[in-house]
C-alpha atoms as a PDB file:
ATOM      1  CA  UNK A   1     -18.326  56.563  13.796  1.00  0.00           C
ATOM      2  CA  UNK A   2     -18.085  52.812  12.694  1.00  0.00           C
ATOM      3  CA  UNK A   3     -21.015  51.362  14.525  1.00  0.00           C
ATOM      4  CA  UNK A   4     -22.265  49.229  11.911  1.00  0.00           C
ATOM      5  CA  UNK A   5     -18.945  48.365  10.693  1.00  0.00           C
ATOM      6  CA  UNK A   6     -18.266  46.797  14.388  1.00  0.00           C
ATOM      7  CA  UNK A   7     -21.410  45.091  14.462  1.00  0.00           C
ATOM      8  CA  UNK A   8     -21.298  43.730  10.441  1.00  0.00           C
ATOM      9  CA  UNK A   9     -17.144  42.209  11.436  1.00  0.00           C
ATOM     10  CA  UNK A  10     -18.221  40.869  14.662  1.00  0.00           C
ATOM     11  CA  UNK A  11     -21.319  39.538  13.321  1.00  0.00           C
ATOM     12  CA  UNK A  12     -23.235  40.940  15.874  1.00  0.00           C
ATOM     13  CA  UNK A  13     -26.934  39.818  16.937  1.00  0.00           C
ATOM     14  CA  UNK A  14     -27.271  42.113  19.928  1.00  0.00           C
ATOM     15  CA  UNK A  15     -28.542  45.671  19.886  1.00  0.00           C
ATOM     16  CA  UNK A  16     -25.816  47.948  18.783  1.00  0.00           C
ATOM     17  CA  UNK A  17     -26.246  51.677  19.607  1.00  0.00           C
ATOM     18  CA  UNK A  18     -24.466  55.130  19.650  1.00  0.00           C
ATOM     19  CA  UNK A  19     -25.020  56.691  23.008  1.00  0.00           C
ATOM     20  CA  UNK A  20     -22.884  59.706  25.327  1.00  0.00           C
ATOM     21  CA  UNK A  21     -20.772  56.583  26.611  1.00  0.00           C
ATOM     22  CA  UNK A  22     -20.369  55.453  23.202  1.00  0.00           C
ATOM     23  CA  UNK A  23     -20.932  51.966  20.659  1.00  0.00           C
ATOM     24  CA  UNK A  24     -23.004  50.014  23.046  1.00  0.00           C
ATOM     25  CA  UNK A  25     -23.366  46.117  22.328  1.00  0.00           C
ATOM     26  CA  UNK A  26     -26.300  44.914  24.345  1.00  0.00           C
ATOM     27  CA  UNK A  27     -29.670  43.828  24.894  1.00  0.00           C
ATOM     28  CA  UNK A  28     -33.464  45.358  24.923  1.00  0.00           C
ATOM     29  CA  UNK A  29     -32.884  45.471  28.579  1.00  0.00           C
ATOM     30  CA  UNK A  30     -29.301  46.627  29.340  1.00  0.00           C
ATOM     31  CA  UNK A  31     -27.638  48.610  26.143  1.00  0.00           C
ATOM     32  CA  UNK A  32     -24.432  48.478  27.326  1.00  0.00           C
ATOM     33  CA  UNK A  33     -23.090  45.222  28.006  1.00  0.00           C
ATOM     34  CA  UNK A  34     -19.838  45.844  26.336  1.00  0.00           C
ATOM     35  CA  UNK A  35     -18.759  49.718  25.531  1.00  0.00           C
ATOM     36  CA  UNK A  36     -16.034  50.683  22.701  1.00  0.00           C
ATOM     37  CA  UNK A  37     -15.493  54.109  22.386  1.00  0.00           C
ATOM     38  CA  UNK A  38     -15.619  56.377  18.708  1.00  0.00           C
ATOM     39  CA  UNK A  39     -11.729  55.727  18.645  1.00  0.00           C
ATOM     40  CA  UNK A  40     -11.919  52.068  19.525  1.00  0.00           C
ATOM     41  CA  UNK A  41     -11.293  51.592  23.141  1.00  0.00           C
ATOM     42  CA  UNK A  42     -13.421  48.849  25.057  1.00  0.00           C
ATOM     43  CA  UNK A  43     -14.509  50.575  27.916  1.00  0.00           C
ATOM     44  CA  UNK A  44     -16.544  48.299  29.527  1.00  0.00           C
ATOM     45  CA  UNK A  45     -15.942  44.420  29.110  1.00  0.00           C
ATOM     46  CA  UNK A  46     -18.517  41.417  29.205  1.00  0.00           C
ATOM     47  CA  UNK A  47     -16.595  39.711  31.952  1.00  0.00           C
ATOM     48  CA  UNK A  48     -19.490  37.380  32.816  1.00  0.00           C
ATOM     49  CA  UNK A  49     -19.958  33.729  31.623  1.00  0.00           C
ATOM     50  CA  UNK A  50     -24.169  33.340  30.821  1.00  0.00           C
ATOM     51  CA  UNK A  51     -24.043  34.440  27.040  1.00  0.00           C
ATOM     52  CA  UNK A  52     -22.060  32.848  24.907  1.00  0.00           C
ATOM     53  CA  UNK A  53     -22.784  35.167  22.238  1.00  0.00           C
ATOM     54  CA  UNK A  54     -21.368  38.172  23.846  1.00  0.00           C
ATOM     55  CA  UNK A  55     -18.107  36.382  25.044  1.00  0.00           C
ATOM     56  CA  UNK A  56     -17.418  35.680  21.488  1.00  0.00           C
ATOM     57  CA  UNK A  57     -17.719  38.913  20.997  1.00  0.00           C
ATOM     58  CA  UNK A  58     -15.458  40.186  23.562  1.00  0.00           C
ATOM     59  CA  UNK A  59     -13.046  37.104  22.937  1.00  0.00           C
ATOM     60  CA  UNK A  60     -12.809  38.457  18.995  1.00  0.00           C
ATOM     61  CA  UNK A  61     -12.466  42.381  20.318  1.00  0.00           C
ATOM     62  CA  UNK A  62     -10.005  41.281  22.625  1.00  0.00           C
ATOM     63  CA  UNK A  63      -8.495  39.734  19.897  1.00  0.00           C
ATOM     64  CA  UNK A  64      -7.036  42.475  18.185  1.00  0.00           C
ATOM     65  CA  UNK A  65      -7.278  45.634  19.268  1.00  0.00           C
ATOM     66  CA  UNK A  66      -6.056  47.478  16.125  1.00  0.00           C
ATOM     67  CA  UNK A  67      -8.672  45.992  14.068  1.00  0.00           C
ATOM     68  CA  UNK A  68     -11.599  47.413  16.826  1.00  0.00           C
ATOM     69  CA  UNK A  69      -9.986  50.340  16.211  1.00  0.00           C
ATOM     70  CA  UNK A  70     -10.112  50.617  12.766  1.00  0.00           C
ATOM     71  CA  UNK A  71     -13.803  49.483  12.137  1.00  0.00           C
ATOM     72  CA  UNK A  72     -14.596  52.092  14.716  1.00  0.00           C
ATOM     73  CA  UNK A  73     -12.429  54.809  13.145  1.00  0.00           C
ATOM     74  CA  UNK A  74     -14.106  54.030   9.750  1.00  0.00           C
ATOM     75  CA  UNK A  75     -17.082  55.650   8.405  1.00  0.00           C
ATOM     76  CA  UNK A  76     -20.163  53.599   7.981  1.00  0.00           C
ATOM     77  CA  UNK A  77     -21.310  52.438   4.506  1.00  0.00           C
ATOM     78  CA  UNK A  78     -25.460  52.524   4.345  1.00  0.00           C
ATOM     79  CA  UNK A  79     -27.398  50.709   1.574  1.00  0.00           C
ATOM     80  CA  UNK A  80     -30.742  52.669   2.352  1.00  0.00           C
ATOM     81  CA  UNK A  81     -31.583  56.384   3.131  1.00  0.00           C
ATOM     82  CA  UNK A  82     -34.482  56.378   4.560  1.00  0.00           C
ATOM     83  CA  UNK A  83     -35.878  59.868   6.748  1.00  0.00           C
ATOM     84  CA  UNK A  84     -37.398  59.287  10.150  1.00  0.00           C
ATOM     85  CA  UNK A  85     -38.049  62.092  12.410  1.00  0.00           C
ATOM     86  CA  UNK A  86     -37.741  62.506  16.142  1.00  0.00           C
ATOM     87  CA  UNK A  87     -37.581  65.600  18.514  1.00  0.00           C
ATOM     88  CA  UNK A  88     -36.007  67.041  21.242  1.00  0.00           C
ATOM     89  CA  UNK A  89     -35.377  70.653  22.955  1.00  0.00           C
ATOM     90  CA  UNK A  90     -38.563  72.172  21.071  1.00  0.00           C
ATOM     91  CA  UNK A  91     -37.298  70.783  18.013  1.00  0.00           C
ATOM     92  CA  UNK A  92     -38.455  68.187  15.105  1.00  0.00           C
ATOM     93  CA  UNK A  93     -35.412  66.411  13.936  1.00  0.00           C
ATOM     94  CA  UNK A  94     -34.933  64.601  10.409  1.00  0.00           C
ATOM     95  CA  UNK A  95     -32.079  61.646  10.982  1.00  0.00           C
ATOM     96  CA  UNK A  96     -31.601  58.769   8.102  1.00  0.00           C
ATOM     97  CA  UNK A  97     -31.516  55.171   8.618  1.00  0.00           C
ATOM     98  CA  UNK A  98     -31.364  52.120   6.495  1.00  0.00           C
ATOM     99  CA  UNK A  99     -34.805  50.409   8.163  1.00  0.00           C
ATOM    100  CA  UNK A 100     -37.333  52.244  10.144  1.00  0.00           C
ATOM    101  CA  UNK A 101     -38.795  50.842  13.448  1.00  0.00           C
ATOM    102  CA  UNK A 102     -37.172  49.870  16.716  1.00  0.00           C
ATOM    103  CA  UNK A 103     -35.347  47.600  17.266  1.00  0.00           C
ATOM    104  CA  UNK A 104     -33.096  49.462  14.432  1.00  0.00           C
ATOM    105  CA  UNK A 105     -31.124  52.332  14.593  1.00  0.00           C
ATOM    106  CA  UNK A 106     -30.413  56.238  12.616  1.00  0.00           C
ATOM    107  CA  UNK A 107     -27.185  56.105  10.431  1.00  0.00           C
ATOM    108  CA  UNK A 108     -25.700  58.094  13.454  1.00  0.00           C
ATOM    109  CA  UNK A 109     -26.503  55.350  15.761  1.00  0.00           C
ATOM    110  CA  UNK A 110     -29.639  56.195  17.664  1.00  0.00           C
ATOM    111  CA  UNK A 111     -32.004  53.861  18.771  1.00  0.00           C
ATOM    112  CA  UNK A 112     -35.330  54.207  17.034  1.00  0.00           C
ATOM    113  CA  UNK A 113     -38.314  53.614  19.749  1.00  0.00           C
ATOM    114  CA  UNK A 114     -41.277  53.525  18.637  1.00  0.00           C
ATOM    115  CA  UNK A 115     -42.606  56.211  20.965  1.00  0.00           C
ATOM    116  CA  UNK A 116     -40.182  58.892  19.553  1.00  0.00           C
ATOM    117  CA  UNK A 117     -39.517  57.931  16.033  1.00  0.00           C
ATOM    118  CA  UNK A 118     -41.148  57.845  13.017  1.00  0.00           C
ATOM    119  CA  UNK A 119     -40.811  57.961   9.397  1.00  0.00           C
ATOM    120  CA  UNK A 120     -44.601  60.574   9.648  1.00  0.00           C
ATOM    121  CA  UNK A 121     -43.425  63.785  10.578  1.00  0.00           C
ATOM    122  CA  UNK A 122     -47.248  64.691  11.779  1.00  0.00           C
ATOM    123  CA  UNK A 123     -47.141  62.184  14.119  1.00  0.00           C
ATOM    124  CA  UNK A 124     -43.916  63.182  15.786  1.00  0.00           C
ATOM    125  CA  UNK A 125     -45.167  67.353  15.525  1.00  0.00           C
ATOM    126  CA  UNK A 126     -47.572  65.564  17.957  1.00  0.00           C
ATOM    127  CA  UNK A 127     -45.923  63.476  20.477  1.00  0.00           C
ATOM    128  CA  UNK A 128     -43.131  66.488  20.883  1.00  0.00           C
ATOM    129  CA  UNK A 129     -46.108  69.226  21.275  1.00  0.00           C
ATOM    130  CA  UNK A 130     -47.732  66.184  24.048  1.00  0.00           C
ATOM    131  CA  UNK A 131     -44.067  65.826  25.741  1.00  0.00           C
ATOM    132  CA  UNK A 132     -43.711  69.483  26.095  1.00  0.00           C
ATOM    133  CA  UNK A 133     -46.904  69.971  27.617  1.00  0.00           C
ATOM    134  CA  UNK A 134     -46.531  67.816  29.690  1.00  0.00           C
ATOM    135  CA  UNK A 135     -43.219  69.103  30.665  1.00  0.00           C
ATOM    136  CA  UNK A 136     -44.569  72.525  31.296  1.00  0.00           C
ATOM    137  CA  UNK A 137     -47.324  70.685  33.166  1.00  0.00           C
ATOM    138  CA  UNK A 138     -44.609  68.821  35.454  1.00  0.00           C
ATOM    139  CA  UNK A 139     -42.956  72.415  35.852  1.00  0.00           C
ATOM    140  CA  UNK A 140     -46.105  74.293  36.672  1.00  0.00           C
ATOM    141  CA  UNK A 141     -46.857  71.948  39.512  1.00  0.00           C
ATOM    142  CA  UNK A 142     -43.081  72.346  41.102  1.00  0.00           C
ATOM    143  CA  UNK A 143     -43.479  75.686  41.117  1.00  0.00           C
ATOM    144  CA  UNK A 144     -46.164  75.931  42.855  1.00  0.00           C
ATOM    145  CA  UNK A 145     -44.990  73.358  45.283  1.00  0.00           C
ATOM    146  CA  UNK A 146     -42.024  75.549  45.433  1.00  0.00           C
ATOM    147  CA  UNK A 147     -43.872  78.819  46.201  1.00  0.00           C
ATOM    148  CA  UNK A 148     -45.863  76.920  48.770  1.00  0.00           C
ATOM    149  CA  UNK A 149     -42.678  75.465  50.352  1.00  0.00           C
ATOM    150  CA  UNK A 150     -40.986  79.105  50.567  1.00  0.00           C
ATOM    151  CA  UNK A 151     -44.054  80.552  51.952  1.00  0.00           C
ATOM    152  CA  UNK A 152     -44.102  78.429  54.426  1.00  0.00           C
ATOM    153  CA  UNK A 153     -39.978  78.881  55.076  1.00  0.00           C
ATOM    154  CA  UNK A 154     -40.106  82.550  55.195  1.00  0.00           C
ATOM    155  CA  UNK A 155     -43.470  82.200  57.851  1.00  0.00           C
ATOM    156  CA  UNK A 156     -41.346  80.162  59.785  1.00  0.00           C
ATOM    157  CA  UNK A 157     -38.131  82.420  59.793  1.00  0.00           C
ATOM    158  CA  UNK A 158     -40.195  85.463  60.527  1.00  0.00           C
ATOM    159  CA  UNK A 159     -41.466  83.826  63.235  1.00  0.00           C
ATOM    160  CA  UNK A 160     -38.123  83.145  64.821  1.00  0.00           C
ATOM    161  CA  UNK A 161     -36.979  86.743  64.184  1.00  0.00           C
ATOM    162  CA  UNK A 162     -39.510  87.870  66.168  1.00  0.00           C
ATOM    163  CA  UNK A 163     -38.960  85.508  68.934  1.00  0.00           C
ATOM    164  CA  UNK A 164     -35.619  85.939  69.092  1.00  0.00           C
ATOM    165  CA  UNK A 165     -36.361  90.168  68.906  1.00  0.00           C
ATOM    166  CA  UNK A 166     -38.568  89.334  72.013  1.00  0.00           C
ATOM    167  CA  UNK A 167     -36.422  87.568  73.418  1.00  0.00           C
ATOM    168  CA  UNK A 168     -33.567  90.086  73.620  1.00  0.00           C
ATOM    169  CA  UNK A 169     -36.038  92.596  74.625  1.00  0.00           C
ATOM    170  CA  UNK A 170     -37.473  90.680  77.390  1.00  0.00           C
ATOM    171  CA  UNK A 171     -33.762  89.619  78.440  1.00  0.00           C
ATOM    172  CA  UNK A 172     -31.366  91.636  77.415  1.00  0.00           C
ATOM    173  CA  UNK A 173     -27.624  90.785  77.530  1.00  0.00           C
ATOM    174  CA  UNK A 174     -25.458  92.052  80.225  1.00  0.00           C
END
């Protein structure tokens, strides 16, 4: 996917990112001001009027469609290799990228925060064992709160079993 070939022919100052909606042009705050999917496709359009940066942008997208597409289409060219790992689903993960540290991104487009990249593998064996625990933490404590909750539900529909048993003994229909 052409991320960094949109953002080099646009000239791009904005973040530029590779999420499930696709290349995202936007800010630290909101990633996806404008959205062009991997074949090229604006799917979401900076319509509004406050940044003049991004309505170049769009203006020049809108421009011509074809070339959007082909910059998107096109694989990315990267002067650096450079290994950063991050980690997900029990998993460490190597990635590449031309320049560690956030605000920059993996050669596959992912954003590199500081709290879950980093070009020391130790560290990141670390903060995945931490987020995991915690997760099982989190998980422990819904159980629980489930088991309590059921408890409780299963109390209270034994209890109207037996009323209603008592009730069609004491009053049976005729």
């Amino acid at each position: 996917m052409g991320w960094k070939n949109v953002k080099e022919h646009y000239r791009i100052g904005h973040t530029v990112q590779v999420t499930d909606k696709g290349i995202c042009i936007g800010s630290d705050y909101i990633h996806d001001i404008i959205v062009v999917t991997p074949e090229g496709k604006v799917v979401k359009r900076y319509d509004g009027g406050g940044n003049e940066d991004l309505a170049r942008y769009q203006r020049e997208i809108n421009s011509d469609p074809r070339v959007l597409q082909r910059l998107a289409e096109t694989p990315d060219v990267f002067s650096a290799s450079i290994t950063v790992y991050t980690y997900g689903d029990g998993q460490v993960i190597e990635k590449q990228c031309e320049t560690p540290g956030w605000p920059n991104v993996t050669h596959d487009g992912l954003m590199m925060y500081d709290n879950t990249f980093s070009t020391d593998k130790e560290s990141v064996v670390d903060w995945a064992k931490e987020e995991a625990a915690a997760h099982l933490r989190y998980a422990e404590e819904n159980v629980r709160n489930s088991e309590k909750q059921l408890a409780k539900s299963l109390e209270i529909r034994a209890k109207a079993l037996a009323d209603l048993k008592k009730l069609g003994t004491d009053y049976p229909t005729k």
